[in-house]
Protein backbone atom coordinates (compact mmCIF):
# COMPACT_ATOMS: atom_id res chain seq x y z
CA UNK A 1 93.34 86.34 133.10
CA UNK A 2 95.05 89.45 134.86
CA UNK A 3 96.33 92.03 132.13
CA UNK A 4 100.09 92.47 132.77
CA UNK A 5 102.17 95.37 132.64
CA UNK A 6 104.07 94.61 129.75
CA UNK A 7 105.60 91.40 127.61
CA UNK A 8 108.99 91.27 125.92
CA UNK A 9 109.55 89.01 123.51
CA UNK A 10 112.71 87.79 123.21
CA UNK A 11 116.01 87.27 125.73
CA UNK A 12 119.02 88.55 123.68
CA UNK A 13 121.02 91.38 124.05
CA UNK A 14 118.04 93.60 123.05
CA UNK A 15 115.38 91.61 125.53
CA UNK A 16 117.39 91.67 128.59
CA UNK A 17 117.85 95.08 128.44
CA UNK A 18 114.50 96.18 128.48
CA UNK A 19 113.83 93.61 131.21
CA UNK A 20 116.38 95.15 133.07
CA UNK A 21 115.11 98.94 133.32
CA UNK A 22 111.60 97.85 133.07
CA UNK A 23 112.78 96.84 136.55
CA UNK A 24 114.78 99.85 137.43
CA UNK A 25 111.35 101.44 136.62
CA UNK A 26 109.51 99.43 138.89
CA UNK A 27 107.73 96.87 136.79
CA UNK A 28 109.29 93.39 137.80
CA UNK A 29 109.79 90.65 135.77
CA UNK A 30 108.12 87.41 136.79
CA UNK A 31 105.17 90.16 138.25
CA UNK A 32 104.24 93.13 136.30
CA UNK A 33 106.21 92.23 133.13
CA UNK A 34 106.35 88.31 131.35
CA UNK A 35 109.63 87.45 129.70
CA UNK A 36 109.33 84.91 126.94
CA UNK A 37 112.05 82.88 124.97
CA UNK A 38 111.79 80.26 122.33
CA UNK A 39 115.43 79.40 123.26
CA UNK A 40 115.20 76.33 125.15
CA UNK A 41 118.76 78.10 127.01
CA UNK A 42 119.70 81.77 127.74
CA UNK A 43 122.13 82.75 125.36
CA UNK A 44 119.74 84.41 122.39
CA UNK A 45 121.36 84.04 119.16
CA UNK A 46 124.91 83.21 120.38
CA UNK A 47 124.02 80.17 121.32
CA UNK A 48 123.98 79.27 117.54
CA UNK A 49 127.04 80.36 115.85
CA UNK A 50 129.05 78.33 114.90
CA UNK A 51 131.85 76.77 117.14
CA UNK A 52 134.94 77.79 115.42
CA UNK A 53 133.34 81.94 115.65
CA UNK A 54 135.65 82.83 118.41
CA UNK A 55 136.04 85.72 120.47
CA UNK A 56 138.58 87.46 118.26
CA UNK A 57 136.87 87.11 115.57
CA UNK A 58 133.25 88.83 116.78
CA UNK A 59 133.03 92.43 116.02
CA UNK A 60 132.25 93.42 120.33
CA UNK A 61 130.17 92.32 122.49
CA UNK A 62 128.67 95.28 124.05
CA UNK A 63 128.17 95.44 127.80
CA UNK A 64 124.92 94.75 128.94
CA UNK A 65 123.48 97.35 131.22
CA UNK A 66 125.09 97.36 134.59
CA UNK A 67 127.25 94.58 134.24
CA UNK A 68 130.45 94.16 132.50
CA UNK A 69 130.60 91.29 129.40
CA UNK A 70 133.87 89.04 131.14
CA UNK A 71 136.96 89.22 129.91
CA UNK A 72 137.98 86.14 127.11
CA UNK A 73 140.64 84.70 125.68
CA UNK A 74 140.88 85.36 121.63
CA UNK A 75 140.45 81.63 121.18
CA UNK A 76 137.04 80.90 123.52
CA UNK A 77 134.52 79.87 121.44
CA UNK A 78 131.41 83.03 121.46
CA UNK A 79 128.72 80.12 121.39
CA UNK A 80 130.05 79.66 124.94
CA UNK A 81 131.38 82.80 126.29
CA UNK A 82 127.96 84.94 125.48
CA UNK A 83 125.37 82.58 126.31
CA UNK A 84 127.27 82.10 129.29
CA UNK A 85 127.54 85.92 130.33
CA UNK A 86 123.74 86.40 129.52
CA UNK A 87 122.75 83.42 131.96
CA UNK A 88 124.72 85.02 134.41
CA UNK A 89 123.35 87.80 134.30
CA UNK A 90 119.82 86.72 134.41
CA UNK A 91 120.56 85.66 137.45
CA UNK A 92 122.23 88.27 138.70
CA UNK A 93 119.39 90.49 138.33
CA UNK A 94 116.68 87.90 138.60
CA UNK A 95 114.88 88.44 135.27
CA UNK A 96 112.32 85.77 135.20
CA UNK A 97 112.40 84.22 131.64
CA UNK A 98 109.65 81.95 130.50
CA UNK A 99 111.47 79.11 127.87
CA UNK A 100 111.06 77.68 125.72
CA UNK A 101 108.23 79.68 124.05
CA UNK A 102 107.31 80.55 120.52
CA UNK A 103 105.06 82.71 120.18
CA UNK A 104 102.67 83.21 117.33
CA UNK A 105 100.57 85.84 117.26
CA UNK A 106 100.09 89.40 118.77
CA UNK A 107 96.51 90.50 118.45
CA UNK A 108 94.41 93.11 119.36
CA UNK A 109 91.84 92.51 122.06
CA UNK A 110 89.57 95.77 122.64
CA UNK A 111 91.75 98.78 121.73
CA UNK A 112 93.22 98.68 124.87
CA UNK A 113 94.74 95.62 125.84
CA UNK A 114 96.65 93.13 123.37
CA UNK A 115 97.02 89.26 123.36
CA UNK A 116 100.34 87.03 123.39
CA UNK A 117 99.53 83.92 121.78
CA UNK A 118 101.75 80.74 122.19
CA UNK A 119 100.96 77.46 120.84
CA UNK A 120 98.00 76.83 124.00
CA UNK A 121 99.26 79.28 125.79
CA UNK A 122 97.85 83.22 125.90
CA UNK A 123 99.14 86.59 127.93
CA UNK A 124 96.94 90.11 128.19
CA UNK A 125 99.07 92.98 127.98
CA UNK A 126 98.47 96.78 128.16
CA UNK A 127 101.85 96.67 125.74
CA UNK A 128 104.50 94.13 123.81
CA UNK A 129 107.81 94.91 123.89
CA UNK A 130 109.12 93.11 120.43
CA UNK A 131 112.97 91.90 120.78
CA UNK A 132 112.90 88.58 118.16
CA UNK A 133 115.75 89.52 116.30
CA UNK A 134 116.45 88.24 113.07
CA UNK A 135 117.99 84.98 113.47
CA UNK A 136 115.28 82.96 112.75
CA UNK A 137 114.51 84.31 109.14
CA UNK A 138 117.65 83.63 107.25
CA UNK A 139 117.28 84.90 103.96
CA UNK A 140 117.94 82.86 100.66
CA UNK A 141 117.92 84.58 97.24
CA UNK A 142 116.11 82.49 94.34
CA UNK A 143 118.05 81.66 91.67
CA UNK A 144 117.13 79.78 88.39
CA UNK A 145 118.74 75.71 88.29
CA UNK A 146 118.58 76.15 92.61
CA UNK A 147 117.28 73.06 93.08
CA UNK A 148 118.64 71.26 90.67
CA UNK A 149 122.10 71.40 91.78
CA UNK A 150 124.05 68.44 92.69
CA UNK A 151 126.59 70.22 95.56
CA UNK A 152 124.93 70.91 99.54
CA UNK A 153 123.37 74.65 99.55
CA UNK A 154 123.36 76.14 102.91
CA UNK A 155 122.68 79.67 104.83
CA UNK A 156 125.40 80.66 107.75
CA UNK A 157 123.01 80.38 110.05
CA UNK A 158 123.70 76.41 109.49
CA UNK A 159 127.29 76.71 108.96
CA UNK A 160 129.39 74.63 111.95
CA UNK A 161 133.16 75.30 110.58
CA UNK A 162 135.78 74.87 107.33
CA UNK A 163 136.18 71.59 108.49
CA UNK A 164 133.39 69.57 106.75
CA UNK A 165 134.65 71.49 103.11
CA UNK A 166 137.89 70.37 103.38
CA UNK A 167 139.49 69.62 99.87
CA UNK A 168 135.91 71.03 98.02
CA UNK A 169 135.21 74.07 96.29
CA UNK A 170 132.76 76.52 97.50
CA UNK A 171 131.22 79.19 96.14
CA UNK A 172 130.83 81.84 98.95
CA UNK A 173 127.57 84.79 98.37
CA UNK A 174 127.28 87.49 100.11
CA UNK A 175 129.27 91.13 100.46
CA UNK A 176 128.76 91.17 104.15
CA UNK A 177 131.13 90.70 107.05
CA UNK A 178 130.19 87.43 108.16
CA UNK A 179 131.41 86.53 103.83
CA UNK A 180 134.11 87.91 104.62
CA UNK A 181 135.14 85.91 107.50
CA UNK A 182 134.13 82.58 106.27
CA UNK A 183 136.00 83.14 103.09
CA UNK A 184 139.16 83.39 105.27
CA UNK A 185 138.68 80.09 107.16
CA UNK A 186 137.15 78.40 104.14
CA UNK A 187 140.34 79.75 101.94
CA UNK A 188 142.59 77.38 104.60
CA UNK A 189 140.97 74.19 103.50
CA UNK A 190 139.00 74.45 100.44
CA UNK A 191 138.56 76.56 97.20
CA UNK A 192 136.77 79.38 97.26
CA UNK A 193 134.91 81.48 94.81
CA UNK A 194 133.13 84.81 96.74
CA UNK A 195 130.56 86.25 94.62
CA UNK A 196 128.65 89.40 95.43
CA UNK A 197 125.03 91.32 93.64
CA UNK A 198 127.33 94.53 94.55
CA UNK A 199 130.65 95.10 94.68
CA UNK A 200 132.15 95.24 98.20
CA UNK A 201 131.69 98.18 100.11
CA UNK A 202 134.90 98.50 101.87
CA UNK A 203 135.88 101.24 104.53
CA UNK A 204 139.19 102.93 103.82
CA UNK A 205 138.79 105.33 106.53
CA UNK A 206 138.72 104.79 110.02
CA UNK A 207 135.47 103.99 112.18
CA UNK A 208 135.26 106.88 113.96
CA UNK A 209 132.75 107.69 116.78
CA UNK A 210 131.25 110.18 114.14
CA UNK A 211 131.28 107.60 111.47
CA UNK A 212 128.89 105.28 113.51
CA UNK A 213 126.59 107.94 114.58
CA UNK A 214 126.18 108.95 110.58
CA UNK A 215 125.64 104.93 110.08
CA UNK A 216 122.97 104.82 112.88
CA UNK A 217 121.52 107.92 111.39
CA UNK A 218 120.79 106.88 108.32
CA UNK A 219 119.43 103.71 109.49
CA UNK A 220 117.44 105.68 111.42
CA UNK A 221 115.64 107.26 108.58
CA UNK A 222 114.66 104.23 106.83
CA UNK A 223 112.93 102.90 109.59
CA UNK A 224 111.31 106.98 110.03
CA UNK A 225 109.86 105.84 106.63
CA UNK A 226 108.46 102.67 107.28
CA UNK A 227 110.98 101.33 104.62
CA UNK A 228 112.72 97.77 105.69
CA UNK A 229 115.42 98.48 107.54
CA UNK A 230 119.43 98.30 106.56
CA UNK A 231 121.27 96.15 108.85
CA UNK A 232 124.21 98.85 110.76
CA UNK A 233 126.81 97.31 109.61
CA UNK A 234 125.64 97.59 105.67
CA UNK A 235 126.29 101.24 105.77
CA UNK A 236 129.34 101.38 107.90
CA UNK A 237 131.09 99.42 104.82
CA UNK A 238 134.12 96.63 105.56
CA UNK A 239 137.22 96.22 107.22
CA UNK A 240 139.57 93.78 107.38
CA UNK A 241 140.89 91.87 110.82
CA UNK A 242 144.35 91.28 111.33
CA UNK A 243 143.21 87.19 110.92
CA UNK A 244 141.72 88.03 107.37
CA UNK A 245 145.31 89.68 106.28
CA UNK A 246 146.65 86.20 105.30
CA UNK A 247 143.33 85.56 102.92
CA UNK A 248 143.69 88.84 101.41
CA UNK A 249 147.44 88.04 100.22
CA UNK A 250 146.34 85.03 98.73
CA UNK A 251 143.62 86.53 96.62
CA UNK A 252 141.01 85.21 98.46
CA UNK A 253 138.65 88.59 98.06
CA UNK A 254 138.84 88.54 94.50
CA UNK A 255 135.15 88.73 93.43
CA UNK A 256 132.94 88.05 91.22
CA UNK A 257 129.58 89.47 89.79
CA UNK A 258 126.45 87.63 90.60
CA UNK A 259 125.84 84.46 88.15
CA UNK A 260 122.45 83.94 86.58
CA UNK A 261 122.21 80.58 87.05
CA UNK A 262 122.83 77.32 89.24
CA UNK A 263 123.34 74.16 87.60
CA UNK A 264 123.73 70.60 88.81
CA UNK A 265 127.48 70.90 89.12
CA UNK A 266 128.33 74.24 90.01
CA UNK A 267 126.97 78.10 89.20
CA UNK A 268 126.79 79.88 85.53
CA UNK A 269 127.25 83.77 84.77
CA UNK A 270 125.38 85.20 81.69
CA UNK A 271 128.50 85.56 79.63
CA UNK A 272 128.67 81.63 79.40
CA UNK A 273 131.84 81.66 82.06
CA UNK A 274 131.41 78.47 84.74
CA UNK A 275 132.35 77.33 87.97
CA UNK A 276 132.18 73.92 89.33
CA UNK A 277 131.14 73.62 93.05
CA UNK A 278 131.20 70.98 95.93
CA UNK A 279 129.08 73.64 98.09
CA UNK A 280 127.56 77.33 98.10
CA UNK A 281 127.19 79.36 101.19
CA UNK A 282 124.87 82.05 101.27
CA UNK A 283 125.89 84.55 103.72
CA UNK A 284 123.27 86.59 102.62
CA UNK A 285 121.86 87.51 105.94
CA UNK A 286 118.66 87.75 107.78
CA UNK A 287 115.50 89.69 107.90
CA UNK A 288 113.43 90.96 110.96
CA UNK A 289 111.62 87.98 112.58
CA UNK A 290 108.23 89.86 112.98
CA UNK A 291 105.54 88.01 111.37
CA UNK A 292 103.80 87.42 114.67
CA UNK A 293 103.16 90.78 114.66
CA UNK A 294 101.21 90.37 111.30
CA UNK A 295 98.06 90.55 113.23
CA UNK A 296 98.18 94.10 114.42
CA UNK A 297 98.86 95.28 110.54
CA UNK A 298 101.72 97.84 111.91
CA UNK A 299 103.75 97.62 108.28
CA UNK A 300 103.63 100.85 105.88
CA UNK A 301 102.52 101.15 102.46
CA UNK A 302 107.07 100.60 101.63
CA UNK A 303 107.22 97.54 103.47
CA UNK A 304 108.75 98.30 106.98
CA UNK A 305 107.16 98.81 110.05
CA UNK A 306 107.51 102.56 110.73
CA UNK A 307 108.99 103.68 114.18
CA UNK A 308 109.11 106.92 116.27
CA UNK A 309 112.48 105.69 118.56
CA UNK A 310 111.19 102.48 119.22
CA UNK A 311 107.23 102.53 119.42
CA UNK A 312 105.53 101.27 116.39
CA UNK A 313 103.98 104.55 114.96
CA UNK A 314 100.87 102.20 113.92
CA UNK A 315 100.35 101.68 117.56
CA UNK A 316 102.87 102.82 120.13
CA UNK A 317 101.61 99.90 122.44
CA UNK A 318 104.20 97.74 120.84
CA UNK A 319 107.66 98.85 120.54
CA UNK A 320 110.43 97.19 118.84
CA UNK A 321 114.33 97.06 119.99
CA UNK A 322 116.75 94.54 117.74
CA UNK A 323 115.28 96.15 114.76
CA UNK A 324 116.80 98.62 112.26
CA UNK A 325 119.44 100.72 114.01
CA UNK A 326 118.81 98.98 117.21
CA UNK A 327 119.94 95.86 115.40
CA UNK A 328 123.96 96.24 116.85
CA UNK A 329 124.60 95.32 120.26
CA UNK A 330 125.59 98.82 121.52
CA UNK A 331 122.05 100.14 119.81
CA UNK A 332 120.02 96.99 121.25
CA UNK A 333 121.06 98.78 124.88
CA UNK A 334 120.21 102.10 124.32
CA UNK A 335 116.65 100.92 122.45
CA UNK A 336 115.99 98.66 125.58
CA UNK A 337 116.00 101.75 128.20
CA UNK A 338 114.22 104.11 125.51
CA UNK A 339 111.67 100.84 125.19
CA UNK A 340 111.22 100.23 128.86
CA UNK A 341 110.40 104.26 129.71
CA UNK A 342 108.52 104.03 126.94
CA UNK A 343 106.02 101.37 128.35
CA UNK A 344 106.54 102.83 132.07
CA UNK A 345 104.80 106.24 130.52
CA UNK A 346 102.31 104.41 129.16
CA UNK A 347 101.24 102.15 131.69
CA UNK A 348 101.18 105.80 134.02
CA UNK A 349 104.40 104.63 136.29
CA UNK A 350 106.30 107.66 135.69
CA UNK A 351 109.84 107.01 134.72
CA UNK A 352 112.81 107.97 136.99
């Protein structure tokens, strides 16, 4: 098996772009460099939301490099529009993606070279560029009476619209934006309860050029210290949409402390206070999908996996965009060209 240049894991937002100035750089997907997707579609994580996520309600799409995201009306469903703009532009640029694969396991091979691993399939590389994402680990908080409850239990990552709550009550977790969206749409067919572990964090200033940069920034330093990484938008605090006005008149953001148990029929706080439930959402978000990286032992002694820009500091062969404050579209662009010079240094084709 010829070594290659370099394989990137993942085709979202974060994935293309390296592909792309790996390119620029002279290391040619489909050739130097292997693209792999366990998407059986182009489209990364888009292609998942759910349908009723439209384009007014997503917080940007960021352009990818060298080619404009198209222009949408408010109402176009993202699950269409994005997955649609990242085909074309695979295209456009001719970035060879291998899909569907899932791969397992990075390994070490000799100190030199590494090993992709998928299913029967395997891939030597002189480096890994790591762009997974995060959509694949949805995370779930135990609580005590979980599974005894009576009501359907689901993460957003498996939410498809308000529709299928209509006349229920749900009990909404989470003190994150996407919370705070589905509480709106929810609020228009169903009851809602939102609880939260913290109390909302909500911006009262604007979002300022500066203000993101101080977000990043402290992001940034996390990940410095090989602690897990914040999501971006954790620290930049929220904001409410013109669409989420309506919900806030009604009350709908009235929230509640975390309860300490779930029971068959609904959720229990300690102070003996109850609410009965059809449903509870947890939009209690995702972690980094990186446990096929497990193999080459790159986490620190707090639990992260410690990065200098976006080369694992455990061993700069394998650098990681889509993670910590590359984790926003606008970052996952920046990370891919730092990513892709990164790996052109390394595999001595100097960068231009």
């Amino acid at each position: 098996m010829e070594p290659v240049s370099s394989v990137v894991i993942g085709a979202g937002q974060a994935g293309l772009s390296a592909a792309f100035h790996l390119d620029r750089l002279g290391l040619r997907p489909g050739h130097d460099v292997v693209v792999l997707d366990a998407n059986s579609r182009p489209g990364g994580a888009w292609q998942h939301r759910w349908p009723s996520l439209t384009m007014a309600d997503v917080h940007g799409i960021a352009d990818l490099p060298d080619l404009a995201a198209p222009s949408a009306a408010a109402i176009d469903s993202a699950n269409v529009v994005v997955p649609q703009y990242f085909h074309d532009y695979e295209s456009r640029y001719a970035l060879s993606v291998l899909r569907p694969v899932q791969v397992t396991s990075v390994e070490d091979l000799d100190g030199s070279l590494l090993r992709v691993r998928a299913q029967e399939r395997s891939w030597l590389t002189q480096t890994v560029i790591n762009a997974t994402g995060t959509w694949e680990r949805p995370f779930v908080p135990y609580y005590p009476g979980a599974q005894s409850f009576h009501g359907r239990q689901m993460h957003t990552r498996d939410y498809a619209g308000a529709g299928e709550f209509a006349g229920q009550h749900v009990v909404v977790v989470g003190a994150g934006a996407s919370a705070v969206q589905l509480l709106a749409e929810l609020s228009e067919v169903a009851g809602t309860t939102w609880v939260t572990r913290h109390p909302p964090a909500w911006r009262t200033t604007p979002f300022t050029e500066e203000a993101g940069r101080q977000a990043v920034a402290r992001v940034e330093e996390r990940v410095r210290q090989g602690l897990p990484p914040l999501s971006v938008v954790s620290v930049t605090g929220l904001a409410l949409r013109e669409q989420e006005q309506d919900a806030l008149r009604r009350g709908v953001y009235a929230w509640q402390p975390m309860f300490s148990r779930i029971t068959p029929s609904g959720v229990l706080w300690a102070d003996g206070r109850q609410q009965r439930a059809d449903a509870i959402v947890w939009a209690t978000g995702f972690r980094p999908d990186v446990a096929h990286l497990a193999p080459l032992d790159l986490r620190s002694p707090a639990g992260g996996i410690a990065l200098d820009g976006t080369a694992a500091v455990r061993d700069p062969r394998v650098q990681l965009v889509g993670y910590g404050p590359s984790a926003s579209t606008i970052g996952a662009n920046r990370a891919g060209r730092q990513a892709a010079r990164n790996v052109a240094h390394r595999v001595q084709r100097p960068a231009a």
